[in-house]
PDB file of N, CA and C in Angstrom:
ATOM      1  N   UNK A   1      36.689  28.404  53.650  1.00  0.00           N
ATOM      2  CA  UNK A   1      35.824  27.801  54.650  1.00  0.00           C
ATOM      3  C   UNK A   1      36.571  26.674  55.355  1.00  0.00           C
ATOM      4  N   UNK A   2      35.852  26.946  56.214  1.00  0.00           N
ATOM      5  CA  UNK A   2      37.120  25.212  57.422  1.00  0.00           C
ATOM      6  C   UNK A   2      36.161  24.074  57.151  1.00  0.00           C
ATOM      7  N   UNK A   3      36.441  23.136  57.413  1.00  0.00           N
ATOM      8  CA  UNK A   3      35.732  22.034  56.735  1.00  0.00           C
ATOM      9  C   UNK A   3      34.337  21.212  57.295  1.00  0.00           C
ATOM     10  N   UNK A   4      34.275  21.895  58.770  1.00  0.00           N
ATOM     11  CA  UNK A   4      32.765  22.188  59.421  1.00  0.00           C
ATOM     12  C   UNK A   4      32.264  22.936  58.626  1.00  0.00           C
ATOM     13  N   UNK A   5      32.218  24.085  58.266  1.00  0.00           N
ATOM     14  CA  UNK A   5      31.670  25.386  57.818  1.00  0.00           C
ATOM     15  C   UNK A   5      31.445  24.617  56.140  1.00  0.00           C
ATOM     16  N   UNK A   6      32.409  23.759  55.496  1.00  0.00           N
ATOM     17  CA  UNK A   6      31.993  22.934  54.258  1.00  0.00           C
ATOM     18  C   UNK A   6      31.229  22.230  54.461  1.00  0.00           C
ATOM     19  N   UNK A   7      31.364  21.357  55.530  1.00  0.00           N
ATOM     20  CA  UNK A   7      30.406  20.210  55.707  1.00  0.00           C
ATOM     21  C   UNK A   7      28.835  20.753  55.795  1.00  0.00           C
ATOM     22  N   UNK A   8      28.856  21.545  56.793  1.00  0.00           N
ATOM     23  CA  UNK A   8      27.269  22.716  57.147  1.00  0.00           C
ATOM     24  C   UNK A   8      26.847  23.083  55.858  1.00  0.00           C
ATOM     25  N   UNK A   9      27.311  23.626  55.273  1.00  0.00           N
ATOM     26  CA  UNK A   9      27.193  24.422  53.573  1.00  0.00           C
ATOM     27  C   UNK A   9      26.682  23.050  52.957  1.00  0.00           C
ATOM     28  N   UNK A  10      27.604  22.025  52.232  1.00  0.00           N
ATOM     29  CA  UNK A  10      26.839  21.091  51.144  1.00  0.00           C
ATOM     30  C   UNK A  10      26.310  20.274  51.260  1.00  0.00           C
ATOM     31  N   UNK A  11      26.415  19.476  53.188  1.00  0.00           N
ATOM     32  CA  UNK A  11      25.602  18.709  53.284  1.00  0.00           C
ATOM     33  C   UNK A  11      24.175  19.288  54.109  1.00  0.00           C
ATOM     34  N   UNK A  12      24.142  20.273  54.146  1.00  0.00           N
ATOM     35  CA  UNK A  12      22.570  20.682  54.714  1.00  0.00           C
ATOM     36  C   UNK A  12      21.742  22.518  54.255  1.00  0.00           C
ATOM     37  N   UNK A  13      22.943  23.384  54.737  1.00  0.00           N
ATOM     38  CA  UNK A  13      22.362  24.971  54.059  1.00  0.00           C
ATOM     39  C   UNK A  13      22.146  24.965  52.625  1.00  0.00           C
ATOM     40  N   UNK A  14      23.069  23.900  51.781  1.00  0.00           N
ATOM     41  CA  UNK A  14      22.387  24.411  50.377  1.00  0.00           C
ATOM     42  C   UNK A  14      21.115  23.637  49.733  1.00  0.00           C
ATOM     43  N   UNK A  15      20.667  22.594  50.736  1.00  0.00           N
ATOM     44  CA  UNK A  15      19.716  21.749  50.432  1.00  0.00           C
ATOM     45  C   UNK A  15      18.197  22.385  51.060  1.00  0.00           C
ATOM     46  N   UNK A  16      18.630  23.203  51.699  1.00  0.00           N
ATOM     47  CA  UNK A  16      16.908  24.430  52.187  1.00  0.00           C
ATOM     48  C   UNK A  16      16.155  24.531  51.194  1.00  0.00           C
ATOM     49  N   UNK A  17      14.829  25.263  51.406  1.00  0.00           N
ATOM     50  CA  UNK A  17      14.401  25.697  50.522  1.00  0.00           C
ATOM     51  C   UNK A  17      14.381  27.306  50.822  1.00  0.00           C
ATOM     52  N   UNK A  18      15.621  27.335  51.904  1.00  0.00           N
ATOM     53  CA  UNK A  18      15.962  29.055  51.784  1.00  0.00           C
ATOM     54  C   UNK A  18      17.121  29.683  51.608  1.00  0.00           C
ATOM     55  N   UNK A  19      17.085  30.826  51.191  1.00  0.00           N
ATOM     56  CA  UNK A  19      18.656  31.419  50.615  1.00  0.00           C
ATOM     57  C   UNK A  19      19.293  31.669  51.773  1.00  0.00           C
ATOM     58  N   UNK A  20      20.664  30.980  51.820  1.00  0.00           N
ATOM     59  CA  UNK A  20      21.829  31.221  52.970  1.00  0.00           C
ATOM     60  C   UNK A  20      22.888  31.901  52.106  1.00  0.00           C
ATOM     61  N   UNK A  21      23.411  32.774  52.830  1.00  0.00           N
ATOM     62  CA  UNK A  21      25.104  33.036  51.682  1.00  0.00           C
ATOM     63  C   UNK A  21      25.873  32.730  52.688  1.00  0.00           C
ATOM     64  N   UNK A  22      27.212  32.707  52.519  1.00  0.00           N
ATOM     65  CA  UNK A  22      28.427  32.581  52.993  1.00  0.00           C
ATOM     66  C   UNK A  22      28.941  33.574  53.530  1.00  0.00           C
ATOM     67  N   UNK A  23      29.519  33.919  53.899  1.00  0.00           N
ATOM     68  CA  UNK A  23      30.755  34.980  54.167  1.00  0.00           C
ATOM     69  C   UNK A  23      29.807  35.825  53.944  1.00  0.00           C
ATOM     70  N   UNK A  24      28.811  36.422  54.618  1.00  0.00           N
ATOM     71  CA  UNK A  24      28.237  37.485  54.469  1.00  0.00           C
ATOM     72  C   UNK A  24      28.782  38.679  55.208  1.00  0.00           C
ATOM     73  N   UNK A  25      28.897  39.962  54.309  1.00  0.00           N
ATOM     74  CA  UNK A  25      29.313  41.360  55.474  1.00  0.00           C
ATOM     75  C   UNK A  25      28.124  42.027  55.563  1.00  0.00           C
ATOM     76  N   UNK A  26      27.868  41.985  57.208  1.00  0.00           N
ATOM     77  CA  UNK A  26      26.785  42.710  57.590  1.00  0.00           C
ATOM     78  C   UNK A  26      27.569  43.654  58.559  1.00  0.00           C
ATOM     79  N   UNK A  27      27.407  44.731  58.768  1.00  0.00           N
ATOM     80  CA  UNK A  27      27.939  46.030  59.394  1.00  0.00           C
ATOM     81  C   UNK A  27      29.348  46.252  58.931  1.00  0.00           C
ATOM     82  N   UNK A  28      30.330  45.837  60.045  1.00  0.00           N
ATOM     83  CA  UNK A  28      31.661  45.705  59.929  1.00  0.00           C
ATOM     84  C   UNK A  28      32.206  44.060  60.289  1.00  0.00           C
ATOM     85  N   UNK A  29      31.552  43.552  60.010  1.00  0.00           N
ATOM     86  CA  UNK A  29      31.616  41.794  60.815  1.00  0.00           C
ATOM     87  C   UNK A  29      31.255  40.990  59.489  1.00  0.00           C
ATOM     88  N   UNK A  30      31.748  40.114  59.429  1.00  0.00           N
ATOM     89  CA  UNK A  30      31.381  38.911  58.281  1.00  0.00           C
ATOM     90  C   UNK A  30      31.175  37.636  58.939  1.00  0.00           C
ATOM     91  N   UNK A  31      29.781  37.630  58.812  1.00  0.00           N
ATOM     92  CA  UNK A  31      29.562  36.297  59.601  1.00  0.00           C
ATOM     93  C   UNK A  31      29.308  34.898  58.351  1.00  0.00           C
ATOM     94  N   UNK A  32      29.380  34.035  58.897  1.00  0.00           N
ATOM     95  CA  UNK A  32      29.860  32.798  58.420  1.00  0.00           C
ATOM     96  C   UNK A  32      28.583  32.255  57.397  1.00  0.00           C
ATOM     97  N   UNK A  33      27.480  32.379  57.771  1.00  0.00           N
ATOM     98  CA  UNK A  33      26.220  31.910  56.992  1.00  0.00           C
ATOM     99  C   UNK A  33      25.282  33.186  57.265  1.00  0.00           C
ATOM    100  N   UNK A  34      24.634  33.213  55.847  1.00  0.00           N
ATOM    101  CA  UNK A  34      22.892  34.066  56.547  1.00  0.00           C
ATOM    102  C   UNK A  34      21.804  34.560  55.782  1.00  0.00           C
ATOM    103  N   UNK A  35      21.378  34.272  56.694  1.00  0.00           N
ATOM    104  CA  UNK A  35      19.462  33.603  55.689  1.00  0.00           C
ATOM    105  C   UNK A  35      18.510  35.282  55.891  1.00  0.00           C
ATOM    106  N   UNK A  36      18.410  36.023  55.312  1.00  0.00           N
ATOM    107  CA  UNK A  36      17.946  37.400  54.596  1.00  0.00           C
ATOM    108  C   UNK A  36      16.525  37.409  55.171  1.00  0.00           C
ATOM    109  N   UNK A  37      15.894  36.108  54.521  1.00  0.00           N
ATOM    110  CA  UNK A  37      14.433  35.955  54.777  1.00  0.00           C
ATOM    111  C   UNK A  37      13.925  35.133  56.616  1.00  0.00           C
ATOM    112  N   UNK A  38      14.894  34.791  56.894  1.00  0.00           N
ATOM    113  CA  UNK A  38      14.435  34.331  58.471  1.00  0.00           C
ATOM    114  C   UNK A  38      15.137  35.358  59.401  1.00  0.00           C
ATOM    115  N   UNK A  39      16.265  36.036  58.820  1.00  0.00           N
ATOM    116  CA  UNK A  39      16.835  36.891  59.892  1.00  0.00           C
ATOM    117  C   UNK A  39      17.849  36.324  60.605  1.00  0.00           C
ATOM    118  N   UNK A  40      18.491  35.035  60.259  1.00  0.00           N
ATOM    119  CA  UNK A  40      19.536  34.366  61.294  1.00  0.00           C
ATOM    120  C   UNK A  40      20.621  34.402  60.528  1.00  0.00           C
ATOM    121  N   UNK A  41      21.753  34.315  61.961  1.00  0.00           N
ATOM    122  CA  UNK A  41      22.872  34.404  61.118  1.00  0.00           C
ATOM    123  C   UNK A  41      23.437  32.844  61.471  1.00  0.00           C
ATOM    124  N   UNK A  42      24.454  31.985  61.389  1.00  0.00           N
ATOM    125  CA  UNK A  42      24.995  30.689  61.805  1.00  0.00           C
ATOM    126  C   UNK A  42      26.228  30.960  62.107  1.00  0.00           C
ATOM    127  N   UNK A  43      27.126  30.932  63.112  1.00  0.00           N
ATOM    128  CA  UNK A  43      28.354  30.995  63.454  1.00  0.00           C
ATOM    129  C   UNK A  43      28.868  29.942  63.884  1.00  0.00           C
ATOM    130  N   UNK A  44      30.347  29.149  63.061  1.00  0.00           N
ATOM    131  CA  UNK A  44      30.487  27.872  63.881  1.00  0.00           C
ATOM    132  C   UNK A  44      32.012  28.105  64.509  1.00  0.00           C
ATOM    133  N   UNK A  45      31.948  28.373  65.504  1.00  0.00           N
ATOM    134  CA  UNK A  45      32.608  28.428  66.496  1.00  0.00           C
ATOM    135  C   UNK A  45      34.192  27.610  66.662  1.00  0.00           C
ATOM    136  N   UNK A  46      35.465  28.096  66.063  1.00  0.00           N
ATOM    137  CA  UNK A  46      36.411  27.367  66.723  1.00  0.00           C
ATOM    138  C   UNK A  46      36.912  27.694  67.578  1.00  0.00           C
ATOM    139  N   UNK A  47      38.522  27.121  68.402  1.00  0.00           N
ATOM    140  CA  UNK A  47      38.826  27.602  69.642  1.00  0.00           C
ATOM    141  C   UNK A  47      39.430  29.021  69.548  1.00  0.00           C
ATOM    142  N   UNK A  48      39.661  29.774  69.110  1.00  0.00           N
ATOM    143  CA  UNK A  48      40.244  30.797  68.822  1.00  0.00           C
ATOM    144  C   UNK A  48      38.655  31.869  69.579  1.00  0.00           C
ATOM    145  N   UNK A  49      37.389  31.480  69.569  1.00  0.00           N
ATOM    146  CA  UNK A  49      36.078  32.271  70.093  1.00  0.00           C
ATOM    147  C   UNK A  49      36.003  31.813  71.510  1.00  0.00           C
ATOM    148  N   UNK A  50      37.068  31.127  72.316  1.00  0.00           N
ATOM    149  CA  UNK A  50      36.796  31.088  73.583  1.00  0.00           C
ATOM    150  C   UNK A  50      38.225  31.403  74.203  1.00  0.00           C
ATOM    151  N   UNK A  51      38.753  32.288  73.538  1.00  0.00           N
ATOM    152  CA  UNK A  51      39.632  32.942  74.327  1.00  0.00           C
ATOM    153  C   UNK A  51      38.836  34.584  74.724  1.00  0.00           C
ATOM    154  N   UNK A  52      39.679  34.750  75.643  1.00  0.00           N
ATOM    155  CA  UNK A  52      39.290  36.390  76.372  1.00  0.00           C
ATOM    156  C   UNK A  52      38.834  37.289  75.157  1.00  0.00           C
ATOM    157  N   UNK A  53      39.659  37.328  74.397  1.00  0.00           N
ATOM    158  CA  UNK A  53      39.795  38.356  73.224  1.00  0.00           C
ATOM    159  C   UNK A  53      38.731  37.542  72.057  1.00  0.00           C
ATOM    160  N   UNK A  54      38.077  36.424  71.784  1.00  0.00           N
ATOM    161  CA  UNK A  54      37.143  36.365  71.277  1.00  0.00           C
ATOM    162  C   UNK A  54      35.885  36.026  71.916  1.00  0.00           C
ATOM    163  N   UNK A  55      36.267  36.036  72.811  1.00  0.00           N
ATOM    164  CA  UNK A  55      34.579  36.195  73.285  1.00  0.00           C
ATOM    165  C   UNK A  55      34.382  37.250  73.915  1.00  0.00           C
ATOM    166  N   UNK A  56      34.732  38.944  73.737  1.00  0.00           N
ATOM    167  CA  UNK A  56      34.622  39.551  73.588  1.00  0.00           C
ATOM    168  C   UNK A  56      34.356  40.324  72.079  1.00  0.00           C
ATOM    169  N   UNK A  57      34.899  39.698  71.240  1.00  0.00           N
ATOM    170  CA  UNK A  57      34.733  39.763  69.926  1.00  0.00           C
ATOM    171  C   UNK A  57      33.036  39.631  69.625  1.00  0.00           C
ATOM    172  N   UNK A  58      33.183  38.558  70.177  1.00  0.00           N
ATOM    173  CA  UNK A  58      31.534  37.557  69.704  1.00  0.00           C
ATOM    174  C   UNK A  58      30.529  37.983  70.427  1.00  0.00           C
ATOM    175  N   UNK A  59      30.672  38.984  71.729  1.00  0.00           N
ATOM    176  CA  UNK A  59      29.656  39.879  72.558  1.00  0.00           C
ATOM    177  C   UNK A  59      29.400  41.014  71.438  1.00  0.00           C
ATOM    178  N   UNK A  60      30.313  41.858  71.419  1.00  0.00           N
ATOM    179  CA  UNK A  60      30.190  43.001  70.305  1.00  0.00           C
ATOM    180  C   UNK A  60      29.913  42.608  68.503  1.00  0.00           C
ATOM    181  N   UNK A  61      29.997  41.309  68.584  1.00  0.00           N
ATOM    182  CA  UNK A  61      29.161  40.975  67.271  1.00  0.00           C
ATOM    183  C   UNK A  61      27.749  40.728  67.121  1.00  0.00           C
ATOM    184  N   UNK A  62      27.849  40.103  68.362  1.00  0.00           N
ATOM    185  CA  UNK A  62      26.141  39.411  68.557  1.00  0.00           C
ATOM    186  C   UNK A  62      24.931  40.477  68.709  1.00  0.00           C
ATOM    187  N   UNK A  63      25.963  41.293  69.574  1.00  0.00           N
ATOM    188  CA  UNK A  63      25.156  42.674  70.416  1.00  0.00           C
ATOM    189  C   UNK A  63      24.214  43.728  68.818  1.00  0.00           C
ATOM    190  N   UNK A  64      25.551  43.906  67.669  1.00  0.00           N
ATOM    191  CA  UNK A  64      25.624  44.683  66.688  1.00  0.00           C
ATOM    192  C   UNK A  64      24.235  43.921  65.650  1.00  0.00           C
ATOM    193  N   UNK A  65      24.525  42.815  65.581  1.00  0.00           N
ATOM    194  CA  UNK A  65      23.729  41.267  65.146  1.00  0.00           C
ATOM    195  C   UNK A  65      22.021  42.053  65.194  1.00  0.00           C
ATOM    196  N   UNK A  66      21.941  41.556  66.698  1.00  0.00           N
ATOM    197  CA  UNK A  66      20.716  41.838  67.615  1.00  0.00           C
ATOM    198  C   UNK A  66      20.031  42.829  67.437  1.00  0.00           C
ATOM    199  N   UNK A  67      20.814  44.050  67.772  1.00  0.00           N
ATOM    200  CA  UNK A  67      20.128  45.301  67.550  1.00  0.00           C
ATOM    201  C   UNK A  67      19.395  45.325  65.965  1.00  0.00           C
ATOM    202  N   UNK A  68      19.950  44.641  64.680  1.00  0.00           N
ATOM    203  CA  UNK A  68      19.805  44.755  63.701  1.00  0.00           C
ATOM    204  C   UNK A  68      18.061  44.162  63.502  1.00  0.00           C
ATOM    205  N   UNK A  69      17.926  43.290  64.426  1.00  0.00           N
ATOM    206  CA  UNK A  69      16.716  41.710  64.868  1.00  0.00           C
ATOM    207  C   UNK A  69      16.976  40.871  64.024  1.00  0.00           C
ATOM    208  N   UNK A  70      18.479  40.315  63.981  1.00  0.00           N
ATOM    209  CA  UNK A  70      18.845  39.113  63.634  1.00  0.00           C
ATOM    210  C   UNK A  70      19.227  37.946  64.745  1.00  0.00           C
ATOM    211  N   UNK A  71      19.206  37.134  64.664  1.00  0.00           N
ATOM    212  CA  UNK A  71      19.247  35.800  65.397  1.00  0.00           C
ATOM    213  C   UNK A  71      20.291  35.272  65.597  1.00  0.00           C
ATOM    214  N   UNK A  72      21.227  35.149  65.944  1.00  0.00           N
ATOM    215  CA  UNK A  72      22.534  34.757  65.891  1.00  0.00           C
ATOM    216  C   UNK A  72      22.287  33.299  66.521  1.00  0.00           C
ATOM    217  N   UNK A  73      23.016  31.934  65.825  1.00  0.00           N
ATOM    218  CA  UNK A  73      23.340  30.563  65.987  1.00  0.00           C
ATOM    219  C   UNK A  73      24.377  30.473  66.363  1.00  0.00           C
ATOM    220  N   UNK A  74      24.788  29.976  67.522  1.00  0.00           N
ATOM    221  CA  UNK A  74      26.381  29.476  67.220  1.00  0.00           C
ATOM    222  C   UNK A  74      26.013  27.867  68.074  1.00  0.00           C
ATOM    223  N   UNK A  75      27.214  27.672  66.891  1.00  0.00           N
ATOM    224  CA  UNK A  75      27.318  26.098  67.135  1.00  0.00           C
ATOM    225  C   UNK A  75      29.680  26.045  67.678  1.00  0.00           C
ATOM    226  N   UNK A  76      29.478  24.740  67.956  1.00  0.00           N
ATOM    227  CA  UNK A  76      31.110  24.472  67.859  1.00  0.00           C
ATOM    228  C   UNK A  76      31.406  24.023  66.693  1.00  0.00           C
ATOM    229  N   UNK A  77      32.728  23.825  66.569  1.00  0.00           N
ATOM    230  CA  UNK A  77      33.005  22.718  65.610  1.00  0.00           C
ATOM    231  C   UNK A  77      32.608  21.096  65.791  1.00  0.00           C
ATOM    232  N   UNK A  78      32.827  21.201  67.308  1.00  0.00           N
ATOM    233  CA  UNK A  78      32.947  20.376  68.213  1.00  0.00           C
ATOM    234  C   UNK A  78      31.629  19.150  67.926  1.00  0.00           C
ATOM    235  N   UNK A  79      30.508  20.611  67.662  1.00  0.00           N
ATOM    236  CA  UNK A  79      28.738  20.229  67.270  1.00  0.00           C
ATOM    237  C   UNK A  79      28.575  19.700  66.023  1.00  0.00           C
ATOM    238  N   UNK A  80      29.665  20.190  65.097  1.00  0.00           N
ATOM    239  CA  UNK A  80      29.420  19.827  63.510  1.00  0.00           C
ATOM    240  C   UNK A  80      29.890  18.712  63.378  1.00  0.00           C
ATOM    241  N   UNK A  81      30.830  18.031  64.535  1.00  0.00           N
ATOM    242  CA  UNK A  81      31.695  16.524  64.061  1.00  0.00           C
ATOM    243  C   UNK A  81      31.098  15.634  64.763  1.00  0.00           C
ATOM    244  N   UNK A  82      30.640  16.028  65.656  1.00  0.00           N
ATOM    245  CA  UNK A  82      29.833  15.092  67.030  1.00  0.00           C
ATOM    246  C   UNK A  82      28.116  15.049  67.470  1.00  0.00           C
ATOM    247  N   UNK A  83      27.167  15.690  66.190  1.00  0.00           N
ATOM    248  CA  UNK A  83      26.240  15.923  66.927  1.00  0.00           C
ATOM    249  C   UNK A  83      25.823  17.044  65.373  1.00  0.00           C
ATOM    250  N   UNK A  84      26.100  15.964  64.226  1.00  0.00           N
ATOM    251  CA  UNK A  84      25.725  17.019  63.135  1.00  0.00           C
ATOM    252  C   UNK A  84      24.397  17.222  62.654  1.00  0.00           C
ATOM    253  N   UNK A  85      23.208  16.291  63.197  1.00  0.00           N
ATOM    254  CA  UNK A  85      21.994  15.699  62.475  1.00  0.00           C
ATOM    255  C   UNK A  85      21.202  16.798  64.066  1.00  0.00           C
ATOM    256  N   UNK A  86      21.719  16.891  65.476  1.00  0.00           N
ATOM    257  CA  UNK A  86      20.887  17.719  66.068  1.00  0.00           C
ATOM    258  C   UNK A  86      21.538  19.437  65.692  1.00  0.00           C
ATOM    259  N   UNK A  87      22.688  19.771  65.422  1.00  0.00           N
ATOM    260  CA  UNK A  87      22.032  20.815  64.668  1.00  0.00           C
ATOM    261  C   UNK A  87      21.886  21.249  63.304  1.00  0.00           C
ATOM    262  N   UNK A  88      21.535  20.032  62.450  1.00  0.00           N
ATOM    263  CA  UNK A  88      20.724  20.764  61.379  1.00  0.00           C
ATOM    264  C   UNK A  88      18.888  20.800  62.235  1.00  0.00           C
ATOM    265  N   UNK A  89      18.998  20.037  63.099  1.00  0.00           N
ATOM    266  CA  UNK A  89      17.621  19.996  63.768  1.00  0.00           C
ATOM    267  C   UNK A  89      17.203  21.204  64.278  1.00  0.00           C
ATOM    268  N   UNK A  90      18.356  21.867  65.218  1.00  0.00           N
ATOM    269  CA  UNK A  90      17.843  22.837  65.549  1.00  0.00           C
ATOM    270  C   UNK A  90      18.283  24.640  65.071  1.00  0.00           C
ATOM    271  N   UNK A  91      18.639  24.541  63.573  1.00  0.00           N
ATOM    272  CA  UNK A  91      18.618  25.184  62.913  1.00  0.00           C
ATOM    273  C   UNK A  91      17.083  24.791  61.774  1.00  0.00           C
ATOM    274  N   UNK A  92      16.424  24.028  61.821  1.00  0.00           N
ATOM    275  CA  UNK A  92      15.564  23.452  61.149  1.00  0.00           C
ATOM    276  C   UNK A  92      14.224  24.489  62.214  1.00  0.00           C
ATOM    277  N   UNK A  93      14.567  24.187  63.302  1.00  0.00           N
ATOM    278  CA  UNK A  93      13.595  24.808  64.295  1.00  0.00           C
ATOM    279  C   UNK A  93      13.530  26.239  64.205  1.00  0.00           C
ATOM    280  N   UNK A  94      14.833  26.539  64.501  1.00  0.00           N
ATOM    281  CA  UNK A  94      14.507  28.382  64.337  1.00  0.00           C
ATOM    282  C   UNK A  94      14.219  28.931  63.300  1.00  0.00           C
ATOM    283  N   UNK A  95      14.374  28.161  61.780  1.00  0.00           N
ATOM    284  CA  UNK A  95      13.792  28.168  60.550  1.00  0.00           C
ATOM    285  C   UNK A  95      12.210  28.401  60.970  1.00  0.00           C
ATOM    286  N   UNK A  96      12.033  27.632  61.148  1.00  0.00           N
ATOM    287  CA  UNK A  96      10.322  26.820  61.478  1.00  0.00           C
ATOM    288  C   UNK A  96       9.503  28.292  62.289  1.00  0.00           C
ATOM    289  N   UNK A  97      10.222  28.908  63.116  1.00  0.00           N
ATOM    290  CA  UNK A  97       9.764  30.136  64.173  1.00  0.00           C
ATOM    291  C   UNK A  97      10.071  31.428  63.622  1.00  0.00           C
ATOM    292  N   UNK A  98      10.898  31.002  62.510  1.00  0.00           N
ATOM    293  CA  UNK A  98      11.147  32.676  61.492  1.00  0.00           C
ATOM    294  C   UNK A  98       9.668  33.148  60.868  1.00  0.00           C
ATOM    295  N   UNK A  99      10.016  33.959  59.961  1.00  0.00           N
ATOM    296  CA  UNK A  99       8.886  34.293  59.283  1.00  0.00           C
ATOM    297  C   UNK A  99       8.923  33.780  58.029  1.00  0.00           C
ATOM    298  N   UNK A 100      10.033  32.330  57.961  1.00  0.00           N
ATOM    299  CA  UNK A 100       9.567  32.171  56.636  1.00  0.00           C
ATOM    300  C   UNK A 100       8.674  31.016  56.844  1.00  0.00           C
ATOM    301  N   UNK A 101       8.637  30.507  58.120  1.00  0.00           N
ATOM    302  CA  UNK A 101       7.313  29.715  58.085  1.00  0.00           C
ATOM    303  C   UNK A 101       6.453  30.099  57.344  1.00  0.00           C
ATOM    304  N   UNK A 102       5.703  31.212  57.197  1.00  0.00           N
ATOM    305  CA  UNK A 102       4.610  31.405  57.061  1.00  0.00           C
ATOM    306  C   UNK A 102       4.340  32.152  55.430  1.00  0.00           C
ATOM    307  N   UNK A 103       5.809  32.449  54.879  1.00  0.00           N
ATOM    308  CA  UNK A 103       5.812  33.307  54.044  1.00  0.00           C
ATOM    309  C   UNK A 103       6.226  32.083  52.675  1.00  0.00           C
ATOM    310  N   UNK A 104       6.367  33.168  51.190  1.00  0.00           N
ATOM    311  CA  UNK A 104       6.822  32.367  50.398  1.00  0.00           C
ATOM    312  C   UNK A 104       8.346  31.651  50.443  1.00  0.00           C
ATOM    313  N   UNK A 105       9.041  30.436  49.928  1.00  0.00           N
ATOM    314  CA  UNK A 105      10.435  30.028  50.075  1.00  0.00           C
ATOM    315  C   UNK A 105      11.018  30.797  48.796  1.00  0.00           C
ATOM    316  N   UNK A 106      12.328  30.897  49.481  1.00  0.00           N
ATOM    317  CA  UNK A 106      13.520  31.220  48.165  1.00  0.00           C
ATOM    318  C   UNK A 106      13.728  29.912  47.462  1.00  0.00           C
ATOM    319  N   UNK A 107      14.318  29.722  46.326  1.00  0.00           N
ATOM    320  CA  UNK A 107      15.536  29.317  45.834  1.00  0.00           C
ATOM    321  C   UNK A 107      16.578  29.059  46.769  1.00  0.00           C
ATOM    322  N   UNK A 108      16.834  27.623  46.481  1.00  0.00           N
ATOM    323  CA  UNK A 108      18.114  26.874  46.795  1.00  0.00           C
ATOM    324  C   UNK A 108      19.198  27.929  47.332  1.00  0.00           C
ATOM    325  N   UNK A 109      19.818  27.615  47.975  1.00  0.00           N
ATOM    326  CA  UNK A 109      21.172  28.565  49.090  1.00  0.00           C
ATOM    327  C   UNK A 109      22.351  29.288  47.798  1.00  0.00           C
ATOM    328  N   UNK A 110      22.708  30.013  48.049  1.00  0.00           N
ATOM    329  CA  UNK A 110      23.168  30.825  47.032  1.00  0.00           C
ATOM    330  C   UNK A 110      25.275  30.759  47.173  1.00  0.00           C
ATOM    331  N   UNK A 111      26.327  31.338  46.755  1.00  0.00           N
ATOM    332  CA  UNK A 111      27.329  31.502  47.888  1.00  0.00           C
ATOM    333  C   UNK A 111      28.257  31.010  47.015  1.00  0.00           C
TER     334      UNK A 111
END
């Protein structure tokens, strides 16, 4: 993990009261975080996803994502060093609009 993707993990995904894993493989893609019971995935973004060749990457991931009716997050790194408290906020939100609002919680983040 890069040390955004650490920081995200112990100072906020494993403190939920919902299961996130890590390095999850969903299709042919391994995305970075993802929560089973809300349907989202978290992607944190370094510069290597805004070149030609990854953000084409990250169309045909998102697209594959989507069709599945998962939620795809992406944040920067940029967001995790500069602006870390608005998005656990607004990962807190799309929590809040999942279905685990309404449903029972998991156990602590898993990974």
């Amino acid at each position: 993990m890069t040390k955004e993707e650490r920081h995200l993990w112990y100072d906020f995904l494993k403190t939920l009261p919902v299961t996130f894993h890590r390095q999850k493989v969903i299709g042919s893609f391994i995305v970075d975080f993802y929560c089973a019971s809300a349907k989202i995935v978290i992607e944190l973004d370094g510069s290597q996803h805004y070149t030609d060749e990854g953000i084409k990457k990250d169309k045909e991931r998102d697209k594959l994502l989507n069709s599945l009716d998962i939620k795809v997050l992406r944040y920067t790194n940029l967001d995790i060093n500069k602006n870390f408290e608005g998005v656990c906020s607004d990962i807190l939100s799309h929590l809040s609009t999942s279905s685990t609002a309404s449903g029972p919680h998991s156990p602590q983040g898993e990974g």
